[in-house]
Structure formats: C-alpha cells, structure tokens
Protein backbone atom coordinates (compact mmCIF):
# COMPACT_ATOMS: atom_id res chain seq x y z
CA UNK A 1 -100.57 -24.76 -88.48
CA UNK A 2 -99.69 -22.57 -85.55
CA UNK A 3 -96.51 -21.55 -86.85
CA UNK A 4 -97.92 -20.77 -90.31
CA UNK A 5 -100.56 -18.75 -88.62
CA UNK A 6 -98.08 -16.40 -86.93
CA UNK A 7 -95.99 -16.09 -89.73
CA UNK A 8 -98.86 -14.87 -91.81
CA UNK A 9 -100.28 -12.51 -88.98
CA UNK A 10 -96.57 -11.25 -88.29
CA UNK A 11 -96.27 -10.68 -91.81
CA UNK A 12 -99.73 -8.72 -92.17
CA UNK A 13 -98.80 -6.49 -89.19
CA UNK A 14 -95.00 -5.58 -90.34
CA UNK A 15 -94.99 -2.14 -88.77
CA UNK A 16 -96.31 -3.18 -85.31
CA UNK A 17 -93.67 -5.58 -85.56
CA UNK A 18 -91.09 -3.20 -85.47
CA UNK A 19 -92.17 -1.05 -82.88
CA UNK A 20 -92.50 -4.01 -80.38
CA UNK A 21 -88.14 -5.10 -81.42
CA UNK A 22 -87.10 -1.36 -81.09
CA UNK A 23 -89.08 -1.15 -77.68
CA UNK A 24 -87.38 -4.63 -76.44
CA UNK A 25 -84.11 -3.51 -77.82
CA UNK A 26 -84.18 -0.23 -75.46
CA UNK A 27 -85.17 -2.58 -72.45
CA UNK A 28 -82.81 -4.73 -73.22
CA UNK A 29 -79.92 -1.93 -73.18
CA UNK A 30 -81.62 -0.20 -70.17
CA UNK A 31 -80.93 -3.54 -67.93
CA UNK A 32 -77.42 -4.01 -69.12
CA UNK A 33 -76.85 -0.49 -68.31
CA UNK A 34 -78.53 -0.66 -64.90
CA UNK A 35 -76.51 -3.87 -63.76
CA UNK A 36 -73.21 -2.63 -65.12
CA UNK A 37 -73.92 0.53 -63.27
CA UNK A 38 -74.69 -1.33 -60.02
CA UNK A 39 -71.10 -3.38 -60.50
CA UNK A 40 -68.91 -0.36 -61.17
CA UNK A 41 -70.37 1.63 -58.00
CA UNK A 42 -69.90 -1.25 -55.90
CA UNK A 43 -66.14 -1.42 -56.48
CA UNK A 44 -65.83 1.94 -55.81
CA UNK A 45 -64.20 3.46 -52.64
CA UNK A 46 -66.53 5.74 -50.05
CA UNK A 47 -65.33 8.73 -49.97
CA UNK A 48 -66.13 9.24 -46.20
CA UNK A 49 -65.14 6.17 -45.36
CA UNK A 50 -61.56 6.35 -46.84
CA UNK A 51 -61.58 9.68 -44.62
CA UNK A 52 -62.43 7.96 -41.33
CA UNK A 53 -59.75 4.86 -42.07
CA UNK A 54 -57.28 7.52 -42.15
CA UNK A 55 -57.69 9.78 -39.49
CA UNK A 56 -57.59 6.48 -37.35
CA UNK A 57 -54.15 5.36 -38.89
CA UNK A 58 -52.49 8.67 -38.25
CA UNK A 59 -53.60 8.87 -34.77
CA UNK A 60 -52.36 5.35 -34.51
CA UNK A 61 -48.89 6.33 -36.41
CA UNK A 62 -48.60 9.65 -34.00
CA UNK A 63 -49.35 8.18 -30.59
CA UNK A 64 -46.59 5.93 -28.96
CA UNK A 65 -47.00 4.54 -25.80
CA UNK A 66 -45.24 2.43 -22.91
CA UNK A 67 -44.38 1.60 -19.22
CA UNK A 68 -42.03 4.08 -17.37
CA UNK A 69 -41.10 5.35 -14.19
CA UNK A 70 -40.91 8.70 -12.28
CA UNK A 71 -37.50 9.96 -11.66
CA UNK A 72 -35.67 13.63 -10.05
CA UNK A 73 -34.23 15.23 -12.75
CA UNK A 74 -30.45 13.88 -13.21
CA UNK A 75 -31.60 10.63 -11.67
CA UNK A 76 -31.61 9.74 -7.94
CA UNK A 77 -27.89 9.78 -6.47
CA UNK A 78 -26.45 8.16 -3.58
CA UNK A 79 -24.36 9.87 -1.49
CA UNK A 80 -21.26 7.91 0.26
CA UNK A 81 -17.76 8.82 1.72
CA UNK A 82 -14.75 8.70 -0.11
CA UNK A 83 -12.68 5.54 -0.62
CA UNK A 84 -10.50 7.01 1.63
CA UNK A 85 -13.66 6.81 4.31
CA UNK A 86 -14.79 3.30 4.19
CA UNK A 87 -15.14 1.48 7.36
CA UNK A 88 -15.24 4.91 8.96
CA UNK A 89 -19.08 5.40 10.96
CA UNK A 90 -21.36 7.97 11.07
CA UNK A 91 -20.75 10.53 13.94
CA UNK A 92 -23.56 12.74 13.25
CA UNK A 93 -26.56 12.54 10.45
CA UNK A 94 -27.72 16.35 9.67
CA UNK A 95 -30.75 15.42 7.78
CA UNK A 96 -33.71 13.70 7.40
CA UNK A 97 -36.56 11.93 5.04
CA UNK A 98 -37.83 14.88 2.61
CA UNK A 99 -35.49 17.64 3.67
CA UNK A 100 -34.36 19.90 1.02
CA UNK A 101 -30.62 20.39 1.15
CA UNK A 102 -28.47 22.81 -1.00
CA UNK A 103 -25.03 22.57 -2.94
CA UNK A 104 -22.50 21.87 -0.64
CA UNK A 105 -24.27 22.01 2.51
CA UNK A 106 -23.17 18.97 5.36
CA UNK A 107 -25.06 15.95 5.63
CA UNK A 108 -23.36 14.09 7.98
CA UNK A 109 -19.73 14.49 9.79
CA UNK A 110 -17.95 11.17 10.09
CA UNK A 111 -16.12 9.79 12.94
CA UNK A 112 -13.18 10.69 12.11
CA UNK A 113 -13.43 13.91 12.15
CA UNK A 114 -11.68 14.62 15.46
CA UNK A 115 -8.62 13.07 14.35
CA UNK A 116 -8.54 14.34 11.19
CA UNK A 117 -8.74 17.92 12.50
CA UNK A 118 -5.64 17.37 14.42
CA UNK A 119 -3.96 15.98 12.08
CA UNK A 120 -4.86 19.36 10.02
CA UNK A 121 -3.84 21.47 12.96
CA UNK A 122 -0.52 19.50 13.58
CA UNK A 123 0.06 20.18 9.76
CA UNK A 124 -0.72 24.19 10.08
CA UNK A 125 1.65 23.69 13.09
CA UNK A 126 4.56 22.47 10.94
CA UNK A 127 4.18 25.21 8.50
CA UNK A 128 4.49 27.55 11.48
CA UNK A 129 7.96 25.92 12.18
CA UNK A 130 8.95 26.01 8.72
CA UNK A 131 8.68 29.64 7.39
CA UNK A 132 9.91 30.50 10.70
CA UNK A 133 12.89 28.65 10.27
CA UNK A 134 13.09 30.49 6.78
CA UNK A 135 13.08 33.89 8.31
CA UNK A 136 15.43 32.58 10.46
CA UNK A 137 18.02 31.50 7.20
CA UNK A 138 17.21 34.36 5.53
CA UNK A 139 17.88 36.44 8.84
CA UNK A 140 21.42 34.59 9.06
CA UNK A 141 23.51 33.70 12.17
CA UNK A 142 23.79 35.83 15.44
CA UNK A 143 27.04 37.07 16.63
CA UNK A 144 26.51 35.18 19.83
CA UNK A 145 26.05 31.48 17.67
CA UNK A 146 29.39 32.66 16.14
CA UNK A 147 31.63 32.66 19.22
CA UNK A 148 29.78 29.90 20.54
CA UNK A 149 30.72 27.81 18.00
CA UNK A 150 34.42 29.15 18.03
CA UNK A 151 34.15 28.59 21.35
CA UNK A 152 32.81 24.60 20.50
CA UNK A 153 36.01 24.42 18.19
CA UNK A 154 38.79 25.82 20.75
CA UNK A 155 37.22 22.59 23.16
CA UNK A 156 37.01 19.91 20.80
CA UNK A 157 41.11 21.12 20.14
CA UNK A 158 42.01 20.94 23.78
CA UNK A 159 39.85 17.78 24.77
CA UNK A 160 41.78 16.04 21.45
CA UNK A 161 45.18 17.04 22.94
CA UNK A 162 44.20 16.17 26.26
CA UNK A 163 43.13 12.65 24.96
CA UNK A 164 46.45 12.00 22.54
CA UNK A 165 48.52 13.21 25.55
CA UNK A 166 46.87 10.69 27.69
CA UNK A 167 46.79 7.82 25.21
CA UNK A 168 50.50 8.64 24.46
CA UNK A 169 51.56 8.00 27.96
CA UNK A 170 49.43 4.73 28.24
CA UNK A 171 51.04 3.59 24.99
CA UNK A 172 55.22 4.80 27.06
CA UNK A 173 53.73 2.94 30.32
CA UNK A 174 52.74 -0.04 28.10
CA UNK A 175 56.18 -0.20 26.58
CA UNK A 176 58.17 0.13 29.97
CA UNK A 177 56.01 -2.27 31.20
CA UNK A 178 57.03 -4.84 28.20
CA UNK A 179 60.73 -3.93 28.42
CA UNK A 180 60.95 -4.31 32.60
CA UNK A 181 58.75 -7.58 32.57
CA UNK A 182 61.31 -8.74 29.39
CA UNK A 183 64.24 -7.56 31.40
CA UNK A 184 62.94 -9.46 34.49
CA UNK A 185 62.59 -13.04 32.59
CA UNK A 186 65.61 -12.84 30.94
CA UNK A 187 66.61 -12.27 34.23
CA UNK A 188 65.18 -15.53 35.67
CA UNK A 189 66.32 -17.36 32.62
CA UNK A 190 69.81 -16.68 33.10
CA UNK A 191 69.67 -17.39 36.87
CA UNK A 192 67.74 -20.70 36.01
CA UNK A 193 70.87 -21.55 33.47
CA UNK A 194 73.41 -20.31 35.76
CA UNK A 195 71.57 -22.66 39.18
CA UNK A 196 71.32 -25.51 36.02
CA UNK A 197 75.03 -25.45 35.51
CA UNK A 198 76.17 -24.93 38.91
CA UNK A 199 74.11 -27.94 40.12
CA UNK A 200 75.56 -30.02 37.76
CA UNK A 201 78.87 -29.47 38.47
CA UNK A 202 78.46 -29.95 41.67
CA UNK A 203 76.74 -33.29 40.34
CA UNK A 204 79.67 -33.93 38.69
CA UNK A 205 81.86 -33.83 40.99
CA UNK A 206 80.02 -36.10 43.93
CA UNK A 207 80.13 -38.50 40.86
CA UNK A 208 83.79 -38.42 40.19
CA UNK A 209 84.12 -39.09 44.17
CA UNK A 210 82.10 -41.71 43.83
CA UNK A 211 83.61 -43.33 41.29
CA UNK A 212 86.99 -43.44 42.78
CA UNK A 213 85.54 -44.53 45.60
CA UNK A 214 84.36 -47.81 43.49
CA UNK A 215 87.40 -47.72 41.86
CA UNK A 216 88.98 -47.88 45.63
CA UNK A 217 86.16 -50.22 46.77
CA UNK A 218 86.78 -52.55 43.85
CA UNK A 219 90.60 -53.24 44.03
CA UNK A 220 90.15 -53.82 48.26
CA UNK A 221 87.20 -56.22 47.20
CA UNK A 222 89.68 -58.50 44.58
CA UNK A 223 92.63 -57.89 46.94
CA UNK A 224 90.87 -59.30 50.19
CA UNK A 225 88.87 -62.02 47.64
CA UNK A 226 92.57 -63.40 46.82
CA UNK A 227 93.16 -63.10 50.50
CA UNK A 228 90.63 -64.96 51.21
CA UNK A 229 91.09 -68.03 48.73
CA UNK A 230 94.20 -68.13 50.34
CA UNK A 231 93.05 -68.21 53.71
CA UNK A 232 94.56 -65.24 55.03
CA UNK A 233 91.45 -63.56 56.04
CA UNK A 234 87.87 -65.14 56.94
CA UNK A 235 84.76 -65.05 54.15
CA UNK A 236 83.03 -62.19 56.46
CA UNK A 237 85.47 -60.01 55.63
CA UNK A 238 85.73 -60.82 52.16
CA UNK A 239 82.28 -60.14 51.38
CA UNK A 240 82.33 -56.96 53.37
CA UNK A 241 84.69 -55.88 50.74
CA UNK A 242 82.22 -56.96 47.53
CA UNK A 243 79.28 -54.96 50.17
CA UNK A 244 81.43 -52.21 49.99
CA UNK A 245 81.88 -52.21 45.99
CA UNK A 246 78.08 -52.90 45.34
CA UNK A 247 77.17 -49.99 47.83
CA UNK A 248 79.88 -47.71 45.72
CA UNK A 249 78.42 -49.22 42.45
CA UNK A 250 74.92 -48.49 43.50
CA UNK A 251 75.35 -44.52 45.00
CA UNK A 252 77.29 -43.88 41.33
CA UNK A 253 73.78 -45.12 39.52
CA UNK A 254 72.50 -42.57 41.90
CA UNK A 255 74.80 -40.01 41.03
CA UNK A 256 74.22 -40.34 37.61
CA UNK A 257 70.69 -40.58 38.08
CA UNK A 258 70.48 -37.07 39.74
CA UNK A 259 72.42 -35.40 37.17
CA UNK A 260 69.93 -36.44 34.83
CA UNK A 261 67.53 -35.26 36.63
CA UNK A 262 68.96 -31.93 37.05
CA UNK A 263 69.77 -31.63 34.02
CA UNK A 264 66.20 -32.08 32.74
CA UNK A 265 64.16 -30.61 35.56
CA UNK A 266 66.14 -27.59 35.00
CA UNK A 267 65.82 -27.01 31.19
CA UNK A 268 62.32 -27.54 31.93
CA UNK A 269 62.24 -24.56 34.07
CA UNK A 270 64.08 -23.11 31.45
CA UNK A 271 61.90 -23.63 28.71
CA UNK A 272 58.78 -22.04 31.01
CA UNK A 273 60.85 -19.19 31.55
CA UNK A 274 61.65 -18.62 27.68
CA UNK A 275 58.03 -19.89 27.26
CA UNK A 276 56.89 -16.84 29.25
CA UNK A 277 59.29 -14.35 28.16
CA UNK A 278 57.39 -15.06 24.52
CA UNK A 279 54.13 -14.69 26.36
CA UNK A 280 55.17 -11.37 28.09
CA UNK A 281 56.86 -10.47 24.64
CA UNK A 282 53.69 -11.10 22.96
CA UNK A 283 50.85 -9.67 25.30
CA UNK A 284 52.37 -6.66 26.16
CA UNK A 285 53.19 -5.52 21.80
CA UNK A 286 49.35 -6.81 21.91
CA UNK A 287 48.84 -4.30 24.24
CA UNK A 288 50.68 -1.05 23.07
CA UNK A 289 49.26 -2.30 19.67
CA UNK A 290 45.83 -1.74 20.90
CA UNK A 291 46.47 1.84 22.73
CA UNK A 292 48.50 2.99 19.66
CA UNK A 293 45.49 2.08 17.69
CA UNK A 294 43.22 4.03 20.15
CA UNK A 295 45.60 6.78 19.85
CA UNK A 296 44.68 6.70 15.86
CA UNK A 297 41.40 6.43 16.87
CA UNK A 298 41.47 9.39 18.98
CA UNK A 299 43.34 11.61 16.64
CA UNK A 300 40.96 10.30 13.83
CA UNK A 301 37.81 11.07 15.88
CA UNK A 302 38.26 13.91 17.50
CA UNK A 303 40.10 15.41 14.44
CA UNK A 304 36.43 14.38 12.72
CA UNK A 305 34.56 16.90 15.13
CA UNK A 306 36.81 19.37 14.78
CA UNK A 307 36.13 19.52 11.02
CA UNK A 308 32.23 19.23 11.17
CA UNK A 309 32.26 22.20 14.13
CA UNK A 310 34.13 24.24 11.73
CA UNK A 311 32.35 23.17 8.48
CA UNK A 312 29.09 24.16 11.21
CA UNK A 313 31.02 27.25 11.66
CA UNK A 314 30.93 28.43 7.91
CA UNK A 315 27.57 27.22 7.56
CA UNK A 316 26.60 29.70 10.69
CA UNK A 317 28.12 32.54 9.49
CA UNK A 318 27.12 32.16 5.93
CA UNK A 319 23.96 32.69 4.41
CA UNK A 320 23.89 30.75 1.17
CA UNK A 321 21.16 30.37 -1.49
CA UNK A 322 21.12 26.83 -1.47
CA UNK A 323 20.24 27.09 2.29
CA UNK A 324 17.16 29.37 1.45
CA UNK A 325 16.05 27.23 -1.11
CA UNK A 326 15.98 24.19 1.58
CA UNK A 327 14.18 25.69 3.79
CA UNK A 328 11.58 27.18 1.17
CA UNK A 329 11.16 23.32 -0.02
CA UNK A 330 10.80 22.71 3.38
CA UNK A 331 7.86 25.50 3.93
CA UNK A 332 6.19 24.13 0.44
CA UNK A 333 6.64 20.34 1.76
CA UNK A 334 4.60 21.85 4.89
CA UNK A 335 1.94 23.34 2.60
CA UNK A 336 1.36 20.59 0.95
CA UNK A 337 0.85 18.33 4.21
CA UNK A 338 -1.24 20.78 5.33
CA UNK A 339 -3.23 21.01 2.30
CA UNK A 340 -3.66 16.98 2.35
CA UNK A 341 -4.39 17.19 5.83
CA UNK A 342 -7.27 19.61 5.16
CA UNK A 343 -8.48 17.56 2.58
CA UNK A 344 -8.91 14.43 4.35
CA UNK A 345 -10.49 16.61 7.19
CA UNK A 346 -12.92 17.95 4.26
CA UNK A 347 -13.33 13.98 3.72
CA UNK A 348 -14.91 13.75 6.92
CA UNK A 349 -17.85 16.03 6.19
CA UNK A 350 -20.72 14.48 3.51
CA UNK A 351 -21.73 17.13 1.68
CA UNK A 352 -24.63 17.41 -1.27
CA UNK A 353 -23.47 17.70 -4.21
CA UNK A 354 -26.29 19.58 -6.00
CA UNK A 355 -29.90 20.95 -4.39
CA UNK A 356 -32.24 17.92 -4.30
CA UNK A 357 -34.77 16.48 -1.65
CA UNK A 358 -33.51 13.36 0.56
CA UNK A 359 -34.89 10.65 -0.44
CA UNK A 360 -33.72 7.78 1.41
CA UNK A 361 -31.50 7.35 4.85
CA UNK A 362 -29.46 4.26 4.22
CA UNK A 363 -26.63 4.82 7.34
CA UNK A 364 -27.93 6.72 10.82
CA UNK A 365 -25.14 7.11 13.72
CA UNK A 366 -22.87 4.75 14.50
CA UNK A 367 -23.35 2.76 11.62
CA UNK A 368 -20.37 1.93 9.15
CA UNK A 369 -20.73 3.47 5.38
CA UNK A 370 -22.09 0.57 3.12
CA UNK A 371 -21.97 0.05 -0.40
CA UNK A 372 -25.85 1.86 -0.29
CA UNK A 373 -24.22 5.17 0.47
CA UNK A 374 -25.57 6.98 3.87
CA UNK A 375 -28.17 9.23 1.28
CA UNK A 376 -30.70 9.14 -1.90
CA UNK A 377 -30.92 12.73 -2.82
CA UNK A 378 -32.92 13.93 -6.12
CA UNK A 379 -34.01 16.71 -7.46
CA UNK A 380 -37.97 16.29 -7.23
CA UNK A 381 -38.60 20.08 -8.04
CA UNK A 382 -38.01 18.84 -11.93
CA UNK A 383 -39.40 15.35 -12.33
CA UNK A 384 -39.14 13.14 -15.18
CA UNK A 385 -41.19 10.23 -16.84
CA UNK A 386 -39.02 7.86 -18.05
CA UNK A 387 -40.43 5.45 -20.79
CA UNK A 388 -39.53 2.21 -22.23
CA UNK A 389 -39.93 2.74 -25.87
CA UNK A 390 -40.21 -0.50 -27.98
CA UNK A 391 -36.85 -0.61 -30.77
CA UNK A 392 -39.83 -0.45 -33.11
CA UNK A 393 -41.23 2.80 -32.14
CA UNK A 394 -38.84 4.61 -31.11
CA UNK A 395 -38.36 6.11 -35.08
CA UNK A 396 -41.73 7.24 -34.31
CA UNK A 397 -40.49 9.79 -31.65
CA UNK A 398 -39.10 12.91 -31.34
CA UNK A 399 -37.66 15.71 -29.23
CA UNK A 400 -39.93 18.19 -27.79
CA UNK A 401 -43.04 15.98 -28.71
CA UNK A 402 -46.21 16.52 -25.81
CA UNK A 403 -46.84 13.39 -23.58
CA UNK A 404 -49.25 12.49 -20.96
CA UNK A 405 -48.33 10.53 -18.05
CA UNK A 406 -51.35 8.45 -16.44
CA UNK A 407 -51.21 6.08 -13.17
CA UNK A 408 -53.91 3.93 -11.29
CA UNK A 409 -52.03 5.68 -8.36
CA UNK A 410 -52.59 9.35 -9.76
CA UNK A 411 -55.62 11.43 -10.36
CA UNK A 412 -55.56 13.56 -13.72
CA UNK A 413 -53.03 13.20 -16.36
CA UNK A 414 -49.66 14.33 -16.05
CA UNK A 415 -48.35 16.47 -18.91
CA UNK A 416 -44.71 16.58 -20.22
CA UNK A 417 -42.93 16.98 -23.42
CA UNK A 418 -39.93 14.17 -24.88
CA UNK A 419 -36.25 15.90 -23.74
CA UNK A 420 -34.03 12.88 -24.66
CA UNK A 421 -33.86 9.89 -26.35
CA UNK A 422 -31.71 7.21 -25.42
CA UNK A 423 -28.65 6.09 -27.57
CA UNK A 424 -28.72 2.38 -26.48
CA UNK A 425 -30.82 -0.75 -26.82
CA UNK A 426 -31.55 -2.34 -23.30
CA UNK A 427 -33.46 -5.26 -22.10
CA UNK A 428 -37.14 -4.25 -20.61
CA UNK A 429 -37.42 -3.48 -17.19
CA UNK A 430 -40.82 -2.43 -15.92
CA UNK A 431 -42.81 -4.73 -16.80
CA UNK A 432 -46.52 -5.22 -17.65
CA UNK A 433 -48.74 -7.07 -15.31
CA UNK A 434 -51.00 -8.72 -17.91
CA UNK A 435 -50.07 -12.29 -18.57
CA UNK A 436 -49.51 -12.29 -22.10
CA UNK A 437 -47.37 -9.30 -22.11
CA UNK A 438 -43.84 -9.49 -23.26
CA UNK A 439 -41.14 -9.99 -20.47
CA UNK A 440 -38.27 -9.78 -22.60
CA UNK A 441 -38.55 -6.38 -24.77
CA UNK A 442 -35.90 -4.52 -26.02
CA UNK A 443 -36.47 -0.89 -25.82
CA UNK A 444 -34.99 2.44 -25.68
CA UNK A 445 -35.41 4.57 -22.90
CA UNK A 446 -37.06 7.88 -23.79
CA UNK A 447 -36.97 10.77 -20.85
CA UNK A 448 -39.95 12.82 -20.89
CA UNK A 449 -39.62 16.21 -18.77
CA UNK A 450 -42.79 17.03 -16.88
CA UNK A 451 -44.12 20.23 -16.24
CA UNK A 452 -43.91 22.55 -13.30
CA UNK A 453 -47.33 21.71 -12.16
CA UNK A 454 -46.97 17.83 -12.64
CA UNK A 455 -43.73 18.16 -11.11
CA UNK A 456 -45.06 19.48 -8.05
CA UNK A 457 -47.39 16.77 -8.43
CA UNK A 458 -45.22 14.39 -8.04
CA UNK A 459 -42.61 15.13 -6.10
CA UNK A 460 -42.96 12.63 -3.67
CA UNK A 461 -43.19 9.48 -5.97
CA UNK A 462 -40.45 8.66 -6.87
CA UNK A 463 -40.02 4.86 -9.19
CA UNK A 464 -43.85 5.10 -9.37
CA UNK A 465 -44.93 2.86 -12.52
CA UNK A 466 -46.80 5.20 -15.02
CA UNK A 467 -48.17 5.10 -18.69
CA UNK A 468 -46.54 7.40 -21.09
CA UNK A 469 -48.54 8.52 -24.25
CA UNK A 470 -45.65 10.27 -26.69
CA UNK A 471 -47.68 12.38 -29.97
CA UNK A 472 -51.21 11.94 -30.54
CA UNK A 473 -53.83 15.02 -30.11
C-alpha cells in the first residue's frame, strides 16, 4: 500500500524528482572530491619541512669531530748525546723549564769535555809537527847533516875493520891454541907408549931371570930329591930345595902378573891420552868454528850499517817526490785526526737543534744520559691540535678546512684550520672518558694548525686533551 503510494506520488511529481537526484548526485561528487583531496595532500611532502631536514644533514655531513691533543709544531723532541756519548754525565745544564733556546745554541757541556779538548789540542799539535816536517822535505838536507852522515859512514868502516881485525886474531890464537894443546898430547901419548914399552921390557927381562932361576931351582930340587932317597943328604935339605923351586915358581906368577898389569894400566893411560887429544881436537875446531862464525857475523853486520848509513846518505841529500808526497799524507793523516778530534769535542756540547721552548729536564749534573734524553724542546710559538679522526670520517675532511678546538681546561674556543692529514691507519689513543665509548678505534690522525692568537694561548699546554670540530659553520 505504502509502496504503491510512493510510486504514484513519485510518478505525479516527475520533475521534482529530478531536481532532488541531480542535487544528490553533486553531493555525492563533492564528498568524493573532498576526501580524495584530503588523501593526496596528506602524502605530500612540506615544503619547509624538507628544508629544515636538510640544512640539519649538511651541517651533520660538514662537521667532523674527535679527541686530540696539543702539540709544538714538528712535535716535541728529545734531545740526547751522541752514541758516541752514552754513559758520559752531565757537567753543566745551561737551561731551564720554559727557556727559549735558539738553533745551535749549548744546552749542556758533558763531562768529557776536558778530555776531549786535549785530545783536539794534541791533534792540532800533530799537524804542527807534520807540515813542519814538510817544509822541512821540501827544504831538503843541510850541508852540515851531509858530512855528518859521511862522517857516520867513515866510523861504521873503521869500527868494522877494527872488529874483523880483532875477531881474526881470536880466530889465529884459537888455532895455535888447538895445534900447541894437539902437539902437547901427542906428546904425552908417545911418552906414555915409550914408559909402556920400556916397562915391559924391563918386565921381561926380571921374568926371564926368574925363570932360569926355576929352571936352576928345579934341577937342584930333583938332584938333592935323588940324593936324598939315597940317603946322601937329610929330608931338611931336600925340601929346602922343593922351597926353593915353589918360591921361584911363585915370583915368575908374579912376574907375569906385573907385566900384565903394565901392559894394561898403561894402554889405559894411553887410551885417556888419545881420548883427550880427540877432546882437545874437538873443542878447540868448536871453538875457532864459533869466532869464524862471529867474524861472518861481524862482517855481515857491520857491512849492514854501512849500507843503510849510505842508503840514509842519498836519502839526505836527495829530495825526492815520493818523500814529499809522504809527508803531505802525513800532514792530511794529521788533519783528519784533528778534524775527528774536533768532532768528538763538538760531541761534548748539546746543542738545540731548532728554536723551541724547553719543555722538560730529564738529566741535571752529574747524572748519566738516559734513554729520556737530558731535554723536551718544542716549538710552542706554532701549536698544533692533533685529532683522531675515525677511518670513517676522515673522507669527510680536507686541507685548509676551519676547526675549533674546545677544552674543560680552556676558556673560549681555539681556532685553527686542517694542515695535514695522516697517511696511516693507527689504533686510538686518547681516549674518551664516557663508559660506552669505544676503546679500540681506528683512526687517522689529522693535524690542525692553530692560529697565532690560540697559539699564544696555548703555549704552555702541551698533551692537553681537547675537542676538535673540523667544517661546520
């Protein structure tokens, strides 16, 4: 009923009808429009906004910081002696904390300076001697050096016939000698041989007497032994008859004996005597062997120095190039000991080797020269930053770029500009103090040359920890 209603009324009204869809069309539209609107601006960037974002990421992208330290300007040196120096002490120290030295000037004299400077003036000594001794060569010999030398030669000739002369009549005396001593044994030998045979004749002959006195003594004893068997004579007197040929018997034995003895006692002295003719023989040729050989030895000798005093002779009283040219090595050997001389004298003063401020006193007098050197020097008029620059940032910085330098320990900033960039990758070194900072960084160290007014600063804080800000406004 309803429905049939509003059919019929919609139907009666028709134009009304169409106004009302045309108007709900248009609202329809109008709210798509509006909410499609509202979508597309919300996906849309801010203009402002993208501005801000990036002005914050280039300040972030120009701006590199990091830890560093203040340094002099070619870094802080320590001065020591030479290797030549060490164990040497210091004598005297020239300097002290914060004094400004200049190139070359003496910080400290060593303790071995003394002895160096007379070994320097021994040295200037010898060169002395030396070119004097060349003017001398060069000069050549003096008439009176010539006839002394002549003079050396004529004595060395007479002392060398004087000598042979002598020698010759020890070696005549020696051979006298031999043939008089020889002379002499042969002497005693033949008087030994002539006493041998003349004893044993006379030997000989007491035993031919005795024997025919056996002989003699023999017959009476068988004569007077028949005798007595036949009772002509009594046994007393036969057995002084056998006494009588047993006493014979026995002085024969003796005889004999004696000759022997004679004989061999004799020869014995004969073969000493012929032993000691040998001995004379040989002693005596051992003898004029020895002075003929010191005659040699004489001739040889003093035949020697005659040569070398003449040979002296020519070199006197020539001048020769060769001889100018040894004693012009020898001037240049001087020189050259003398330069050595002064430059381990030189070695014995510490100088500095650039201008810079002293730093640090690490030896004072009569201390030995450790392995810290006796000096820090550095040159605090020109002071640099230098920063430990993360491997990752370090593309992000470049030479001449500004920097500020800021401390806890400093009031102001400190302004600088980037002079060098390290070539090498090193392990971190200064190191943050917050807990969760990294203690094992590898960075690249990035020297940052401060101004004349920071400099000044400065000057006197030296390895001071700082913050370095590379770029940025």
């Amino acid at each position: 009923m309803v429905h049939r209603l509003t059919a019929e009324s919609l139907s009666s009204n028709s134009p009304l009808v169409k106004q009302l869809v045309v108007v709900a069309a248009l609202a329809t539209l109008a709210a798509g429009g509006t909410t499609g609107y509202t979508i597309w601006r919300s996906r849309q960037p801010d203009p402002n906004a993208a501005t801000a974002a990036a002005a914050v990421t280039a300040s972030q992208l120009t701006t590199v910081t990091a830890l560093g330290r203040l340094e002099p300007r070619g870094e802080v040196i320590k001065v020591s002696g030479s290797g030549a120096a060490d164990g040497n002490r210091i004598d005297r120290l020239l300097v002290k904390e914060g004094d400004r030295v200049k190139t070359g000037e003496t910080i400290a004299i060593l303790d071995n300076r003394d002895r160096q400077q007379a070994a320097f003036d021994q040295a200037q000594e010898q060169v002395r001697v030396a070119r004097a001794n060349l003017a001398k060569v060069k000069a050549g010999a003096k008439n009176g050096e010539i006839q002394a030398q002549k003079a050396t030669i004529g004595r060395l000739e007479a002392d060398r016939s004087n000598e042979i002369a002598a020698q010759q009549a020890i070696v005549a005396r020696l051979e006298v000698d031999r043939s008089t001593e020889i002379r002499a044994q042969q002497a005693t030998i033949a008087r030994l041989r002539a006493e041998q045979q003349g004893e044993i004749q006379t030997q000989q002959a007491a035993i031919a007497r005795i024997e025919a006195e056996l002989r003699n003594a023999r017959n009476e004893q068988r004569r007077y032994s028949q005798l007595y068997q036949q009772g002509a004579i009594s046994a007393s007197t036969s057995d002084s008859k056998t006494l009588a040929a047993e006493t014979a018997q026995q002085q024969l034995n003796e005889g004999k004996a004696k000759l022997n003895q004679i004989q061999q006692s004799r020869q014995q002295q004969i073969y000493e005597a012929q032993a000691k003719l040998n001995q004379i023989q040989q002693s005596r040729q051992q003898q004029i062997n020895e002075a003929q050989a010191k005659l040699s030895q004489i001739q040889e000798s003093r035949q020697q120095q005659i040569g070398e005093a003449e040979a002296n002779l020519d070199r006197i009283a020539e001048v020769r190039p060769v001889d100018i040219e040894a004693a012009a090595a020898e001037v240049g050997s001087a020189q050259a000991a003398a330069k050595q001389a002064k430059a381990n004298l030189d070695l014995a003063y510490i100088r500095a080797p650039r201008d810079a401020q002293v730093l640090k006193i690490h030896t004072y007098p009569g201390e030995k020269v450790g392995n810290d050197g006796i000096v820090e020097l550095g040159q605090t008029r020109e002071m640099l930053a230098v920063a430990e620059i993360y491997q990752s940032d370090v593309d992000k910085v470049r030479i001449g770029q500004p920097a500020k330098i800021t401390s806890d320990s400093l009031n102001g900033e400190l302004q600088g500009s980037v002079e060098y960039i390290g070539l090498q990758v090193q392990r971190q070194n200064i190191v943050n103090t917050e807990p969760s900072a990294n203690i094992d960084a590898r960075i690249v160290e990035v020297k940052v040359r401060l101004d004349a007014a920071s400099s000044q600063k400065v000057a006197g804080l030296t390895n001071l920890q700082v913050k370095v800000a590379i770029g940025g406004n």
